[in-house]
Protein backbone atom coordinates (compact mmCIF):
# COMPACT_ATOMS: atom_id res chain seq x y z
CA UNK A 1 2.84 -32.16 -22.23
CA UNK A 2 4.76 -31.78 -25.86
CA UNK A 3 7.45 -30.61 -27.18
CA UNK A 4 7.43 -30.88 -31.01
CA UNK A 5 10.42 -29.41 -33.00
CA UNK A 6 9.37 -27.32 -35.84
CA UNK A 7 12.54 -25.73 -37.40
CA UNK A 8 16.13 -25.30 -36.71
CA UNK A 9 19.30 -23.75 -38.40
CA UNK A 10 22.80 -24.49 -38.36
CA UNK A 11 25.25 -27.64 -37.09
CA UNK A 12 28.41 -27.92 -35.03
CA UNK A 13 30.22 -26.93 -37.88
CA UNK A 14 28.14 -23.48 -37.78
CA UNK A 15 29.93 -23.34 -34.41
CA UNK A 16 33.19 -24.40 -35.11
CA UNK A 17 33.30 -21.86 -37.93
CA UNK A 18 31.74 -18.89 -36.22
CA UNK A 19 35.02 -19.18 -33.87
CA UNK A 20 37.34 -19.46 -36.53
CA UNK A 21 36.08 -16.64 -38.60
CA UNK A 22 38.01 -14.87 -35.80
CA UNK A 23 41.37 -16.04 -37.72
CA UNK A 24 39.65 -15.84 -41.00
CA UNK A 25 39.79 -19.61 -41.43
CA UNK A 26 37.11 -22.19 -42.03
CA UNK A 27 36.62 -25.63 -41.57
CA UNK A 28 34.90 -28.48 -43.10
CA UNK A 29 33.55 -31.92 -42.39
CA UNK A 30 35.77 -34.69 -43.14
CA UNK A 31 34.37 -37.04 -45.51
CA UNK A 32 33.36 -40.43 -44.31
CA UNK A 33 35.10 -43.78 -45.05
CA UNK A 34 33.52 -45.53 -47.63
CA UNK A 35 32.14 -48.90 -45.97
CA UNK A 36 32.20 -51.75 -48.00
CA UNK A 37 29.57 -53.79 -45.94
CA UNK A 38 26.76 -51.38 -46.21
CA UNK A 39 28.40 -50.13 -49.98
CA UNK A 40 28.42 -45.98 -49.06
CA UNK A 41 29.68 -43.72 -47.34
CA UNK A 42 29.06 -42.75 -43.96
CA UNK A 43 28.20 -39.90 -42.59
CA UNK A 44 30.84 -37.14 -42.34
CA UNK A 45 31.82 -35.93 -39.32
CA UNK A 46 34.01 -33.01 -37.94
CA UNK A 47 37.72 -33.01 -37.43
CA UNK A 48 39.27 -34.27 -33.85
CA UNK A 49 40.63 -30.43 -33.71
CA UNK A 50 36.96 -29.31 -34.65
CA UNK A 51 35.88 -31.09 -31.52
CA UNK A 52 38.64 -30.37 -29.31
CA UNK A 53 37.94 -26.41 -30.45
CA UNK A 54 33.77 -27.10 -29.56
CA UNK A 55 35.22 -28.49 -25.98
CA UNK A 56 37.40 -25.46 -25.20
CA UNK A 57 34.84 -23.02 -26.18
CA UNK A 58 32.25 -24.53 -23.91
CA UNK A 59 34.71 -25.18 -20.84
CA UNK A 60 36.56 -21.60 -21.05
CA UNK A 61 32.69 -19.50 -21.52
CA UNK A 62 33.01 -18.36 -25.11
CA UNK A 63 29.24 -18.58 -26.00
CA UNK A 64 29.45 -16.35 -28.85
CA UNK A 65 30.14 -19.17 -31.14
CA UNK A 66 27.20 -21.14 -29.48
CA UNK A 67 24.65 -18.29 -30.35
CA UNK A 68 24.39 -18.82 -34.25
CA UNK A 69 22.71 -21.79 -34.11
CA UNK A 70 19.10 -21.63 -33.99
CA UNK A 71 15.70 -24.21 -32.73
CA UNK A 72 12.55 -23.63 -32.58
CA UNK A 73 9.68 -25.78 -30.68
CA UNK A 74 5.83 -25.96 -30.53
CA UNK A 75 5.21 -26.55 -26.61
CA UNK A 76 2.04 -27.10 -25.06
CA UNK A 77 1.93 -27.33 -21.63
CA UNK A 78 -0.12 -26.19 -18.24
CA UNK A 79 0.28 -22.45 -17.50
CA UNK A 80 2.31 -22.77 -14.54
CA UNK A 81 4.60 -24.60 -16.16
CA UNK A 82 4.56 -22.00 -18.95
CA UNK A 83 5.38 -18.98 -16.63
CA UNK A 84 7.68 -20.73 -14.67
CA UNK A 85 9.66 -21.47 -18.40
CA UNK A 86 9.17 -18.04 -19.35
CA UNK A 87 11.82 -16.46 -16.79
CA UNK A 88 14.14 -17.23 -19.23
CA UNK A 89 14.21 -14.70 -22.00
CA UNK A 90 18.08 -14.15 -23.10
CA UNK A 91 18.64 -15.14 -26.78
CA UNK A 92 14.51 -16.56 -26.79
CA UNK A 93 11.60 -15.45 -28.10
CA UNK A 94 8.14 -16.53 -27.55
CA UNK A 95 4.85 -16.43 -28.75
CA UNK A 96 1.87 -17.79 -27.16
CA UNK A 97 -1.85 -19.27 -27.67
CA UNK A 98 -3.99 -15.77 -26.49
CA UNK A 99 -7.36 -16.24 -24.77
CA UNK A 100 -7.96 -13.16 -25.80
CA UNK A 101 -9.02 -14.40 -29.58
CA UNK A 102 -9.57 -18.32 -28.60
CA UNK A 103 -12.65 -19.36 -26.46
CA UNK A 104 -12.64 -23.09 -27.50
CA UNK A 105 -13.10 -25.12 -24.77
CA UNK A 106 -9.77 -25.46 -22.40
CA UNK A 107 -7.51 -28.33 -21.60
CA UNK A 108 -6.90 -28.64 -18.03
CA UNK A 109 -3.43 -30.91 -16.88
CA UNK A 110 -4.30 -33.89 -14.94
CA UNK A 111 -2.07 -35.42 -12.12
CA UNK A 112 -2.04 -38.08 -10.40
CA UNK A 113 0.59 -37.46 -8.10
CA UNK A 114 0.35 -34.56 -5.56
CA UNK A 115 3.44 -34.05 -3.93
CA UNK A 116 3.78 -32.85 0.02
CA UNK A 117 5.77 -29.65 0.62
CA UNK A 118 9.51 -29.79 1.11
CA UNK A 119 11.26 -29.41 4.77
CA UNK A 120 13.79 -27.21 2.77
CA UNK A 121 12.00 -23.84 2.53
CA UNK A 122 14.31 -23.25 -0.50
CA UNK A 123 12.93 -26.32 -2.65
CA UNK A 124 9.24 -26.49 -3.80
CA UNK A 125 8.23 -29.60 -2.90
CA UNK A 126 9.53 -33.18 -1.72
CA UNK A 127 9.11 -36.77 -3.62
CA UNK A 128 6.52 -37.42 -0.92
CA UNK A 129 3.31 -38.25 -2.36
CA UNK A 130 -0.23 -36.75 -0.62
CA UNK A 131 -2.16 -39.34 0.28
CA UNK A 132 -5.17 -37.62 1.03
CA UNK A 133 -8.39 -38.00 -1.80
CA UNK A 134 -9.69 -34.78 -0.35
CA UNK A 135 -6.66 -32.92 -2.05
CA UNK A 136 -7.28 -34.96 -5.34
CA UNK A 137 -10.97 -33.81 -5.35
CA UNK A 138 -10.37 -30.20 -4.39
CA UNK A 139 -8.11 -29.87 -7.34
CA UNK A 140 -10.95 -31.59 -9.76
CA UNK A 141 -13.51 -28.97 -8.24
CA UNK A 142 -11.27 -26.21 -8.36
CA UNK A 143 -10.92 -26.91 -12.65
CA UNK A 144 -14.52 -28.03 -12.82
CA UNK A 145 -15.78 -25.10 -11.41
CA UNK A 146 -13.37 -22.58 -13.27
CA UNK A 147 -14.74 -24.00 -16.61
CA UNK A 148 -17.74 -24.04 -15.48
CA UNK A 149 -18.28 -20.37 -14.80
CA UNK A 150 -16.03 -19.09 -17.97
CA UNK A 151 -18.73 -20.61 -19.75
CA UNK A 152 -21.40 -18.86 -17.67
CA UNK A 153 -19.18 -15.49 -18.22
CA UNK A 154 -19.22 -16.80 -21.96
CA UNK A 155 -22.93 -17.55 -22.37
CA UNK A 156 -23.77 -14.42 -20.93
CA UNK A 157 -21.56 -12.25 -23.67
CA UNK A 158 -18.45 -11.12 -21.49
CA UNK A 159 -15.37 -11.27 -24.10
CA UNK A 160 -12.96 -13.80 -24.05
CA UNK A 161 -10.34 -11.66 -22.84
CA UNK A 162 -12.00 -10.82 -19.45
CA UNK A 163 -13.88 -14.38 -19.00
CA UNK A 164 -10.66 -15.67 -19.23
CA UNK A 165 -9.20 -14.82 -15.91
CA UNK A 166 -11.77 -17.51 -14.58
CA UNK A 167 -9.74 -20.35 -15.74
CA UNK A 168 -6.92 -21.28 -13.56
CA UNK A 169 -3.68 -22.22 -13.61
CA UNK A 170 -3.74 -25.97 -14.12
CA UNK A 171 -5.07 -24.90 -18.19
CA UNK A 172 -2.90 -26.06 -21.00
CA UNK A 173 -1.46 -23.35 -23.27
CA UNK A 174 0.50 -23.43 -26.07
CA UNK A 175 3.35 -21.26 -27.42
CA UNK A 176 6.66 -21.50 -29.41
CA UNK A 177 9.65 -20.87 -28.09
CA UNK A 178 13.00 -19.83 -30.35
CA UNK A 179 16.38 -19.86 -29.49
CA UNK A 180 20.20 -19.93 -30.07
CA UNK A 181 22.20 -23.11 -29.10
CA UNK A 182 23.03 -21.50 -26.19
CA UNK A 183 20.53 -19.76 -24.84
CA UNK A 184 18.58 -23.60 -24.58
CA UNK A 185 21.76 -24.91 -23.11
CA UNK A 186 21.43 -22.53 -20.43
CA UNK A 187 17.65 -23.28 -20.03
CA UNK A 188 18.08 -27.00 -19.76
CA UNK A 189 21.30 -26.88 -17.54
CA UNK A 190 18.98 -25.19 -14.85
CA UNK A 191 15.62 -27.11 -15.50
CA UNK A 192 17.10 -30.29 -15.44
CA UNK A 193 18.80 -29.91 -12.02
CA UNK A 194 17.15 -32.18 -9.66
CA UNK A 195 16.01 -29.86 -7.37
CA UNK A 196 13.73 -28.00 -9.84
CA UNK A 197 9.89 -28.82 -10.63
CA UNK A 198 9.59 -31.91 -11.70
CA UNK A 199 6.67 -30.84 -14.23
CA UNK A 200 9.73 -28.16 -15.83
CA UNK A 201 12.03 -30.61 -15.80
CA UNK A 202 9.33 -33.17 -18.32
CA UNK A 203 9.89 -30.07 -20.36
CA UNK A 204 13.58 -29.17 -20.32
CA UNK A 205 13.87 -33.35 -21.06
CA UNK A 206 12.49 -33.38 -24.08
CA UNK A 207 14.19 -30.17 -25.26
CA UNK A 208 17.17 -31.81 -24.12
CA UNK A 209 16.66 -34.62 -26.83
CA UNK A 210 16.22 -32.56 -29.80
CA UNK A 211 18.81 -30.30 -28.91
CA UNK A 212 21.63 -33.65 -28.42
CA UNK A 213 20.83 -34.67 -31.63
CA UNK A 214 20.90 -31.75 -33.49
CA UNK A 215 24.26 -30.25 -32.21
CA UNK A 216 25.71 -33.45 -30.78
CA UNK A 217 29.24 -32.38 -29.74
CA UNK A 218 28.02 -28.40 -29.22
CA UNK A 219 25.18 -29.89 -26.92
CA UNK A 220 27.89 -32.56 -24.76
CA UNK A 221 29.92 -30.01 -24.50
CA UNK A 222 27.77 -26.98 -23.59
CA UNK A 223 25.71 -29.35 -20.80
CA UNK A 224 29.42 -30.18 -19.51
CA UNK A 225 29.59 -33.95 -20.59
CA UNK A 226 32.20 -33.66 -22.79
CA UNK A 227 35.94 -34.49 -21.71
CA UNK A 228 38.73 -32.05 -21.70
């Protein structure tokens, strides 16, 4: 699976000013110290009362403030993965890889870990591994034989868009997904929970990195890290 970040828009200081505008005031970064070891600057940085503001935005709910920032990420990964990430459509908008124009040949996701059922009827599935090769076999055949007959379907002139619903579920796909600051906050506080699907969560991780580094002290404090 990938995650590749293609554009974005906006910093914590896009935040901290979108909540200030409020008061018709604005703030800027402070200008880092000059560093005589390295002979520059460093980086600037926002003010302690830009960061305490960030903080109390994220603790007290104010989201508003959160939603003028912007990402936006190439994805490619196995379609049930893909729908499961798709429940979340508030601030996001996607656009995805259609079989109806592509017929090139698929990409099927490959695991080596099949995981038993959970006791909890609530959770999906439990850290338990299945040990049994006749489950890791049935899943090749199952792919095998999809591809096999959308090439049949294929070969014998049915359209893509109809000799597609052959293929199954374990097919890559590929879509990209925009979003404000804090409609991916929102995403990656629920796909990252322990409890969800582990092949989501591979997802929501790697979202999670672009996202800390782009909006470092929005991101802390949106994903509840930050002190009060």
């Amino acid at each position: 699976m990938q995650v590749t970040l293609i554009d974005y828009m906006g910093d914590d200081l896009s935040v901290v000013n979108a909540a200030r505008v409020s008061f018709s005031k604005q703030s800027e970064w402070e200008t880092g110290e000059f560093c005589e070891q390295c002979n520059d600057y460093h980086d600037p940085y926002l003010a302690e009362r830009d960061t305490k503001l960030i903080n109390y935005l994220a603790r007290h709910n104010h989201w508003t403030p959160f939603g003028h920032c912007f990402a936006s990420f190439r994805i490619k990964a196995p379609i049930f993965v893909a729908r499961q990430l798709g429940k979340h459509q508030v601030g996001l908008v996607w656009n995805e890889v259609s079989r109806r124009y592509v017929d090139d040949e698929p990409e099927f996701y490959r695991t080596y870990t099949l995981r038993k059922r959970a006791d909890n009827v609530k959770q999906g599935s439990s850290d338990e591994p299945v040990k049994s090769q006749k489950a890791y076999f049935a899943m090749r055949f199952a792919e095998e034989t999809a591809f096999e007959a959308y090439k049949t379907l294929l070969e014998e002139g049915v359209c893509p868009e109809q000799a597609r619903a052959a293929l199954p579920q374990s097919m890559y796909t590929e879509w990209v997904w925009s979003g404000s600051l804090a409609a991916f906050a929102r995403v990656c506080k629920l796909r990252l929970d322990p409890h969800t699907q582990y092949e989501t969560r591979l997802v929501a991780e790697e979202i999670d990195e672009h996202m800390a580094e782009l909006f470092p002290v929005s991101w802390k404090a949106l994903m509840n890290e930050a002190a009060d």
